[in-house]
N, C-alpha and C. Protein backbone atom coordinates (compact mmCIF):
# COMPACT_ATOMS: atom_id res chain seq x y z
N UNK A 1 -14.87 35.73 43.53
CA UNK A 1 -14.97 34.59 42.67
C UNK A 1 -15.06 35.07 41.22
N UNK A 2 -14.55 34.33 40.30
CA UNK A 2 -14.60 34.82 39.02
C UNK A 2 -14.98 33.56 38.03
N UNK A 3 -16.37 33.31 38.27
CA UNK A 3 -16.71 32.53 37.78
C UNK A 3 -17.57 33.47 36.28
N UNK A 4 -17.10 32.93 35.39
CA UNK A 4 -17.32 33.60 33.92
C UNK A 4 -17.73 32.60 32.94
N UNK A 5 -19.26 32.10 32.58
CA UNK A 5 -19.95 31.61 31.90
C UNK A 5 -19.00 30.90 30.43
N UNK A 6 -18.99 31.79 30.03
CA UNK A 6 -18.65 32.25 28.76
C UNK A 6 -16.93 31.20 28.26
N UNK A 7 -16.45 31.38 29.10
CA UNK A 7 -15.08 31.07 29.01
C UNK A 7 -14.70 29.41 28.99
N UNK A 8 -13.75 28.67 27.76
CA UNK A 8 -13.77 27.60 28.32
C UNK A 8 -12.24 26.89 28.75
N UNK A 9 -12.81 25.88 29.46
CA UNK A 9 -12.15 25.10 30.57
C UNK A 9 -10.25 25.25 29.92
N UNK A 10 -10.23 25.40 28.95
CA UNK A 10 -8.68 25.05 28.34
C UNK A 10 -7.96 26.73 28.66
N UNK A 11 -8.98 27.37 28.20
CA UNK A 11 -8.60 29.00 28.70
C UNK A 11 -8.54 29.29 30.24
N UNK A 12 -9.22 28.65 31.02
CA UNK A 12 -9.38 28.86 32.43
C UNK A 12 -8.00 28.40 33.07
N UNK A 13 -7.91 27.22 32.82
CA UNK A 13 -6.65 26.30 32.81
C UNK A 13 -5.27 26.97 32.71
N UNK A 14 -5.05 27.99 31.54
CA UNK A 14 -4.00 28.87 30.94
C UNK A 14 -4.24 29.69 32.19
N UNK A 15 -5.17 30.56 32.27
CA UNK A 15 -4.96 31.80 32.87
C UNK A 15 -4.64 31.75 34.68
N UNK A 16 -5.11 30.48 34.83
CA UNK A 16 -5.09 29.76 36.34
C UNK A 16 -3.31 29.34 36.52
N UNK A 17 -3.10 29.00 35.77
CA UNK A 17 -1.65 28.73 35.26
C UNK A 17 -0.61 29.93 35.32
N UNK A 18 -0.71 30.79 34.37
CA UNK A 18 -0.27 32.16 34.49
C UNK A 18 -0.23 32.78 35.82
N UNK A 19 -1.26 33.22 36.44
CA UNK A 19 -1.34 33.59 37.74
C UNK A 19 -0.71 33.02 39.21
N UNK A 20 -0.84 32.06 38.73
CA UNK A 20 0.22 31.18 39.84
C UNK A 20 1.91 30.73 39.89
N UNK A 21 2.06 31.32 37.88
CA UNK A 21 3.63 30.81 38.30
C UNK A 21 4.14 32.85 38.07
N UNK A 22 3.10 33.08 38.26
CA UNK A 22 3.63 35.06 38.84
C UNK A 22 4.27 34.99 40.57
N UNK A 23 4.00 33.74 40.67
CA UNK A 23 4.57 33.96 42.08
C UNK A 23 5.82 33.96 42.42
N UNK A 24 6.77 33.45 41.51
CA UNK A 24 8.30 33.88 41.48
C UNK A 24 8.86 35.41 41.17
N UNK A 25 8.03 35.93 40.44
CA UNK A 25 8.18 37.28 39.84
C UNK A 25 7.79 38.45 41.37
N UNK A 26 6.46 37.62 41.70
CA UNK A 26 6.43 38.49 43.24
C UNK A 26 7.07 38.15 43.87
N UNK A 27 8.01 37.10 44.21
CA UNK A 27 8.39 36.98 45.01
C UNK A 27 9.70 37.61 44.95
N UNK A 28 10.33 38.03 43.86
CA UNK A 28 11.80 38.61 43.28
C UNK A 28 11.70 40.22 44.11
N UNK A 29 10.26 40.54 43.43
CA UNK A 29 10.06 41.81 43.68
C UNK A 29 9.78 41.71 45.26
N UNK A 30 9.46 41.10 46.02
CA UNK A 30 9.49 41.56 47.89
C UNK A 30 10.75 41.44 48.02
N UNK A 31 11.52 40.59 47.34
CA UNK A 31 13.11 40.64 47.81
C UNK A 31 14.11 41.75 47.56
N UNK A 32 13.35 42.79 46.55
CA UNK A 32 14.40 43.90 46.31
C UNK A 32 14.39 44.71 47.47
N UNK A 33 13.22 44.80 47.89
CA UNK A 33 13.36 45.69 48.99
C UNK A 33 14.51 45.63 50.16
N UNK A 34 15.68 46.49 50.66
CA UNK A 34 16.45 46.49 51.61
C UNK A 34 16.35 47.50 52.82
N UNK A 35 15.35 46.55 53.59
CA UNK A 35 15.29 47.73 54.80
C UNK A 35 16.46 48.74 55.49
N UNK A 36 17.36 48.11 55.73
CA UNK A 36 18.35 48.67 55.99
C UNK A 36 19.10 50.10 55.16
N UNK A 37 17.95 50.16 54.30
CA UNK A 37 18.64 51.35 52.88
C UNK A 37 17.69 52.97 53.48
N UNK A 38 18.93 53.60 53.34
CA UNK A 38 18.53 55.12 53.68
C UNK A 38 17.39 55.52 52.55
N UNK A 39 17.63 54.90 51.48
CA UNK A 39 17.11 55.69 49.97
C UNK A 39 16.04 54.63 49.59
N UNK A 40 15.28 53.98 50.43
CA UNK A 40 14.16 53.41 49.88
C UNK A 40 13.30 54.68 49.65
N UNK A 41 12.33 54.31 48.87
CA UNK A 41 11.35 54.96 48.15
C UNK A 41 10.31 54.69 48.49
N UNK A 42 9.32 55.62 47.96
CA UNK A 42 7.92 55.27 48.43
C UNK A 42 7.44 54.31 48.00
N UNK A 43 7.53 54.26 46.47
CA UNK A 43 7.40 53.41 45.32
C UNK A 43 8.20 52.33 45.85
N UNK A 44 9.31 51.94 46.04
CA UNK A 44 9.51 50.71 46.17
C UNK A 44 8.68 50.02 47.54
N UNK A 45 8.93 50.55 48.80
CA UNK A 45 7.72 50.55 49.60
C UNK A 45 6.50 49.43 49.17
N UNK A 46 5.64 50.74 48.49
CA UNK A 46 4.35 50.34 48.08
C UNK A 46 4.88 49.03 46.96
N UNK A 47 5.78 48.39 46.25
CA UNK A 47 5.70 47.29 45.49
C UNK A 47 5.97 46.50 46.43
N UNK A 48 6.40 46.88 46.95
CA UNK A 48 6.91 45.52 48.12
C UNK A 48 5.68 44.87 49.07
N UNK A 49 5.29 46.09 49.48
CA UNK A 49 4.43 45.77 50.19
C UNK A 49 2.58 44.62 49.35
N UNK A 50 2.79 45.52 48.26
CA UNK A 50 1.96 44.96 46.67
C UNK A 50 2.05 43.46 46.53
N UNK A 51 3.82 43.25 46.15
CA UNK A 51 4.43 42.03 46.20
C UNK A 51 3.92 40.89 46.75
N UNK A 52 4.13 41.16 48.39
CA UNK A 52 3.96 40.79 49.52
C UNK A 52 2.36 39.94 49.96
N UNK A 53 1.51 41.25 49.75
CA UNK A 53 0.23 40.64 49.65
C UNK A 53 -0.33 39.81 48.31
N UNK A 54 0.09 39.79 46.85
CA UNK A 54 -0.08 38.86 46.36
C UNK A 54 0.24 37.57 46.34
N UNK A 55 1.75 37.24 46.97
CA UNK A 55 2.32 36.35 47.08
C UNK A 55 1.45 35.22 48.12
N UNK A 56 0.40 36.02 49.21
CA UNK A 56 0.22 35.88 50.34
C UNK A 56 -1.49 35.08 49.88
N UNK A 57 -1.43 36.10 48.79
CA UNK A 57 -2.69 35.39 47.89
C UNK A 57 -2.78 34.47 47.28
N UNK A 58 -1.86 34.16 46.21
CA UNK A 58 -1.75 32.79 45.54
C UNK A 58 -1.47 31.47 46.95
N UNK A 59 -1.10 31.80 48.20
CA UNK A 59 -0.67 30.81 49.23
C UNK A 59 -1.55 30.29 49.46
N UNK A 60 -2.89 31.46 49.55
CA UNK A 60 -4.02 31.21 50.46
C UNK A 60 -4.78 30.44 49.25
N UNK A 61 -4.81 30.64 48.06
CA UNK A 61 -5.69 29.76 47.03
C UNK A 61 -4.96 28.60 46.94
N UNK A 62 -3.75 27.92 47.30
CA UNK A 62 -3.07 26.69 47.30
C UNK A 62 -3.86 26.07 48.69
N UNK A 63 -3.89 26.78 49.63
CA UNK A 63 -4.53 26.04 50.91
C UNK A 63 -5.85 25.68 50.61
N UNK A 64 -6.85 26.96 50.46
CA UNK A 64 -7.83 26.55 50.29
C UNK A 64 -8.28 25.41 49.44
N UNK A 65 -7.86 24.95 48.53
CA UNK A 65 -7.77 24.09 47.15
C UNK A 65 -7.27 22.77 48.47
N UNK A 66 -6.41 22.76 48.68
CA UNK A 66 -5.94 21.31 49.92
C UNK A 66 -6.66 20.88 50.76
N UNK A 67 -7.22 22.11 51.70
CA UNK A 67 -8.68 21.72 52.09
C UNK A 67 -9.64 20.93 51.51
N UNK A 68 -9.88 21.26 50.43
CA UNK A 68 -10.95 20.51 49.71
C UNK A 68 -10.28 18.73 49.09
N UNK A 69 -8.79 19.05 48.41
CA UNK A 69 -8.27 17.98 47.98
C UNK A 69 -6.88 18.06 48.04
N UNK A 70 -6.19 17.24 48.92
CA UNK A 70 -5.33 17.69 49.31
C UNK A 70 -3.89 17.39 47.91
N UNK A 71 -4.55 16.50 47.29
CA UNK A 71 -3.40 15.96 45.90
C UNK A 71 -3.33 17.26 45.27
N UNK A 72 -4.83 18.02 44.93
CA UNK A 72 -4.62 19.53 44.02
C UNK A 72 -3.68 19.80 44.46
N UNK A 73 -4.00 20.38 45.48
CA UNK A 73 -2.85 21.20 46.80
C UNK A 73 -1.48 20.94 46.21
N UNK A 74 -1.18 19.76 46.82
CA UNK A 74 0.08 19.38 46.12
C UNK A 74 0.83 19.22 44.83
N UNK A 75 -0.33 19.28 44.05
CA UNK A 75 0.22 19.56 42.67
C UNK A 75 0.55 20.93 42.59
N UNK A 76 -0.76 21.79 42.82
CA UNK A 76 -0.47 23.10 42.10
C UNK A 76 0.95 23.85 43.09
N UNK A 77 1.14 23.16 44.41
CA UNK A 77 2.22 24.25 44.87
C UNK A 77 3.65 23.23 44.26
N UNK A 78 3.52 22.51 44.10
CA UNK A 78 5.07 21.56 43.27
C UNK A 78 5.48 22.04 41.92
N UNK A 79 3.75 22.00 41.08
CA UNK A 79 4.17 22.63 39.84
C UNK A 79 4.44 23.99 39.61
N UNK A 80 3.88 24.60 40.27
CA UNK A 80 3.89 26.33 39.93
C UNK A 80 4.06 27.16 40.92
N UNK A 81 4.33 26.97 42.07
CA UNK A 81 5.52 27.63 43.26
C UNK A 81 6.46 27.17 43.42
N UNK A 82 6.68 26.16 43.31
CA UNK A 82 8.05 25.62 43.88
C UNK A 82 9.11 25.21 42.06
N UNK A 83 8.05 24.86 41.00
CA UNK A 83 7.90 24.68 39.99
C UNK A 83 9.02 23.51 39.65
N UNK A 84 8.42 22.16 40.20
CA UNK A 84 9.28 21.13 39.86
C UNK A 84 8.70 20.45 38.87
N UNK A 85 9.61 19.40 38.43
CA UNK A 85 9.09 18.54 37.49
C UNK A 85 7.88 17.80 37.65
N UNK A 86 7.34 17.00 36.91
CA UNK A 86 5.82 15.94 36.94
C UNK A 86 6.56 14.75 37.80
N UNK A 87 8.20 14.44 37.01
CA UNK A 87 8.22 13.52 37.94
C UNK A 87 8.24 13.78 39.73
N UNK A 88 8.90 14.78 39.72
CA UNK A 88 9.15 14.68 40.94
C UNK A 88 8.06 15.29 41.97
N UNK A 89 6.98 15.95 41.05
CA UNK A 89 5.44 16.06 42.02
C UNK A 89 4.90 14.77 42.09
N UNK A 90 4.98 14.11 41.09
CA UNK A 90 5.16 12.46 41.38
C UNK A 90 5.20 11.89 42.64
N UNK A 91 6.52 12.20 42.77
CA UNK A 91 7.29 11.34 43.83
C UNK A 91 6.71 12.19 45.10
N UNK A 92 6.54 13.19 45.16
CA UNK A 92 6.14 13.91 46.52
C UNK A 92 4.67 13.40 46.53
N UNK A 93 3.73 13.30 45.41
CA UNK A 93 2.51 13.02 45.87
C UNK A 93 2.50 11.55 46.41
N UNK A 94 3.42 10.40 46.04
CA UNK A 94 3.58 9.35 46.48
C UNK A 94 4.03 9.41 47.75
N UNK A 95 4.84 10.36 48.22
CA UNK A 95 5.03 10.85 50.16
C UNK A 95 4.15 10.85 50.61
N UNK A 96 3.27 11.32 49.83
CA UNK A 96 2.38 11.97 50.99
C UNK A 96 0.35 10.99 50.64
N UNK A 97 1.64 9.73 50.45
CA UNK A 97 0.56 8.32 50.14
C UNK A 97 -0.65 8.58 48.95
N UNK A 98 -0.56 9.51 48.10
CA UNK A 98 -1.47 9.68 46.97
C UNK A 98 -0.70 8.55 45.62
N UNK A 99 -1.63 7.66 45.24
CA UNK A 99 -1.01 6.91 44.18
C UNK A 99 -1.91 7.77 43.02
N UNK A 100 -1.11 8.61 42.01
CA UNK A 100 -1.69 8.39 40.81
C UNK A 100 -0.84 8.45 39.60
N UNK A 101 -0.94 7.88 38.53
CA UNK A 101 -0.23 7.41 37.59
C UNK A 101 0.24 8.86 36.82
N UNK A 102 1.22 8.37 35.99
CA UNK A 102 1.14 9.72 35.07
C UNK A 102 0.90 10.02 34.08
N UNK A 103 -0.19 9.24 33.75
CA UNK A 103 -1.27 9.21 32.83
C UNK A 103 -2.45 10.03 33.07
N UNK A 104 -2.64 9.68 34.52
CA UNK A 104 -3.64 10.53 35.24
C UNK A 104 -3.52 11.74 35.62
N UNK A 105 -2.32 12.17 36.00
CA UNK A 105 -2.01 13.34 36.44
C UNK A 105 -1.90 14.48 35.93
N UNK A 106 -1.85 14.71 34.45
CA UNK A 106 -2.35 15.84 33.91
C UNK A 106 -4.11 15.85 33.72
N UNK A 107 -4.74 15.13 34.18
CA UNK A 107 -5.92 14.95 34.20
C UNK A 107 -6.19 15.82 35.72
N UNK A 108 -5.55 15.55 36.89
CA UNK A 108 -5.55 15.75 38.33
C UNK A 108 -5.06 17.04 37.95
N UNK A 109 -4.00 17.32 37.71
CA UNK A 109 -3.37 18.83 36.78
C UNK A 109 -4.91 19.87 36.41
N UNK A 110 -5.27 19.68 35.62
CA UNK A 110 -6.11 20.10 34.88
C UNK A 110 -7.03 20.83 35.83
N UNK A 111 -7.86 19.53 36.79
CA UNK A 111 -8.76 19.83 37.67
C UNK A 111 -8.29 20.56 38.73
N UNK A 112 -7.36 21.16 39.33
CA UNK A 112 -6.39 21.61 40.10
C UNK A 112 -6.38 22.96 39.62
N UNK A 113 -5.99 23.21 38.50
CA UNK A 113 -5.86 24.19 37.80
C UNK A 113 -7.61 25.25 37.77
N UNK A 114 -8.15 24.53 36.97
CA UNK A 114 -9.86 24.74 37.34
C UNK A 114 -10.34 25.42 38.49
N UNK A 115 -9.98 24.70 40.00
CA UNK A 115 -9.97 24.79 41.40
C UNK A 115 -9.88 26.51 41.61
N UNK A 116 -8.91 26.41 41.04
CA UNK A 116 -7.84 27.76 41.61
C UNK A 116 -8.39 28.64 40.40
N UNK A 117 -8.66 28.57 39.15
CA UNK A 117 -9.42 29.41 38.15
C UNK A 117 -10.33 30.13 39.26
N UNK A 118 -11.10 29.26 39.93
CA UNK A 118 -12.66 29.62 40.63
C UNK A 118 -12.16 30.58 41.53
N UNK A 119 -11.25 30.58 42.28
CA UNK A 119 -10.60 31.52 43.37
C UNK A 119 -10.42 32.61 42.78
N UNK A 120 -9.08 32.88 41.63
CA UNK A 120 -8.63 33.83 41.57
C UNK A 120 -9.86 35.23 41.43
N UNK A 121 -9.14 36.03 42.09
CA UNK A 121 -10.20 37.28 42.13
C UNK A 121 -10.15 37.90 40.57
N UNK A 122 -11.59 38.53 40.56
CA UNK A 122 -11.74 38.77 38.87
C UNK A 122 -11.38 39.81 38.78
N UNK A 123 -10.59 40.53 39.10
CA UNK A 123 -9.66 41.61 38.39
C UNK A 123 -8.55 41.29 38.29
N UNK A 124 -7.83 40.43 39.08
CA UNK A 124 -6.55 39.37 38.57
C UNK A 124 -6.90 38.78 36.93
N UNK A 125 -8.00 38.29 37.10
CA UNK A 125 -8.21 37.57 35.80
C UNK A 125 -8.16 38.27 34.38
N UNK A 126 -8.53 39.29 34.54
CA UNK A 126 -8.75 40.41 33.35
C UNK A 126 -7.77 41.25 33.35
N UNK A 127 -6.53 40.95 33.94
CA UNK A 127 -5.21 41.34 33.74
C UNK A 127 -4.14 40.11 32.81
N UNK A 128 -4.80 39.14 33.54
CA UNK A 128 -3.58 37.40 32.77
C UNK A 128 -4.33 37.88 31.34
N UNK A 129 -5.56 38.01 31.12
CA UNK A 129 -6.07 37.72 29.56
C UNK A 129 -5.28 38.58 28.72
């Protein structure tokens, strides 16, 4: 947990932010890897494998966060894994019978964001800063 006194909510927000849309970047990097290649490396190996388990990390802080509320959930994996528009996390949170306006929803945004601040592990954190 990286819960840090000191720090406020607009910065938490950023860095909660940051960390979660790294998940395209890991996810680029598990894809270089080609098993089928005589000349993999150790180094690529070990990123992949690196890759792999972070990617596996930001998943598990989207679940856990749904557990608790399942709209977060759905925001933070629409906006910043899958990284669609407001409208159209919109429209998916309306699938999945959540009415909230979009007035509200960078408000729901926000708190979502927060959620997942509390998760990320604190040496992740003192890398985004």
């Amino acid at each position: 947990m990286s819960i840090i006194p000191t720090i406020d909510k607009k910065e938490a927000a950023s860095i909660a932010k940051g960390y979660l849309r790294q998940f395209k970047d890991r996810q680029l990097i598990s894809l270089r890897l080609d098993d089928n290649s005589t000349r993999t490396t150790d180094r690529a190996q070990q990123e992949h494998v690196k890759a792999m388990f972070e990617l596996q990390e930001r998943q598990n802080i989207i679940k856990a966060i749904s557990k608790d509320d399942q709209a977060s959930g759905i925001i933070l994996n629409q906006r910043f894994i899958k990284q669609h528009s407001t409208k159209r996390t919109l429209a998916e949170l309306t699938a999945k019978h959540h009415s909230i306006t979009e007035g509200n929803f960078y408000h729901c945004q926000r708190k979502a964001l927060l959620m997942a601040y509390n998760l990320i592990p604190s040496d992740q954190v003192k890398l985004i800063k």
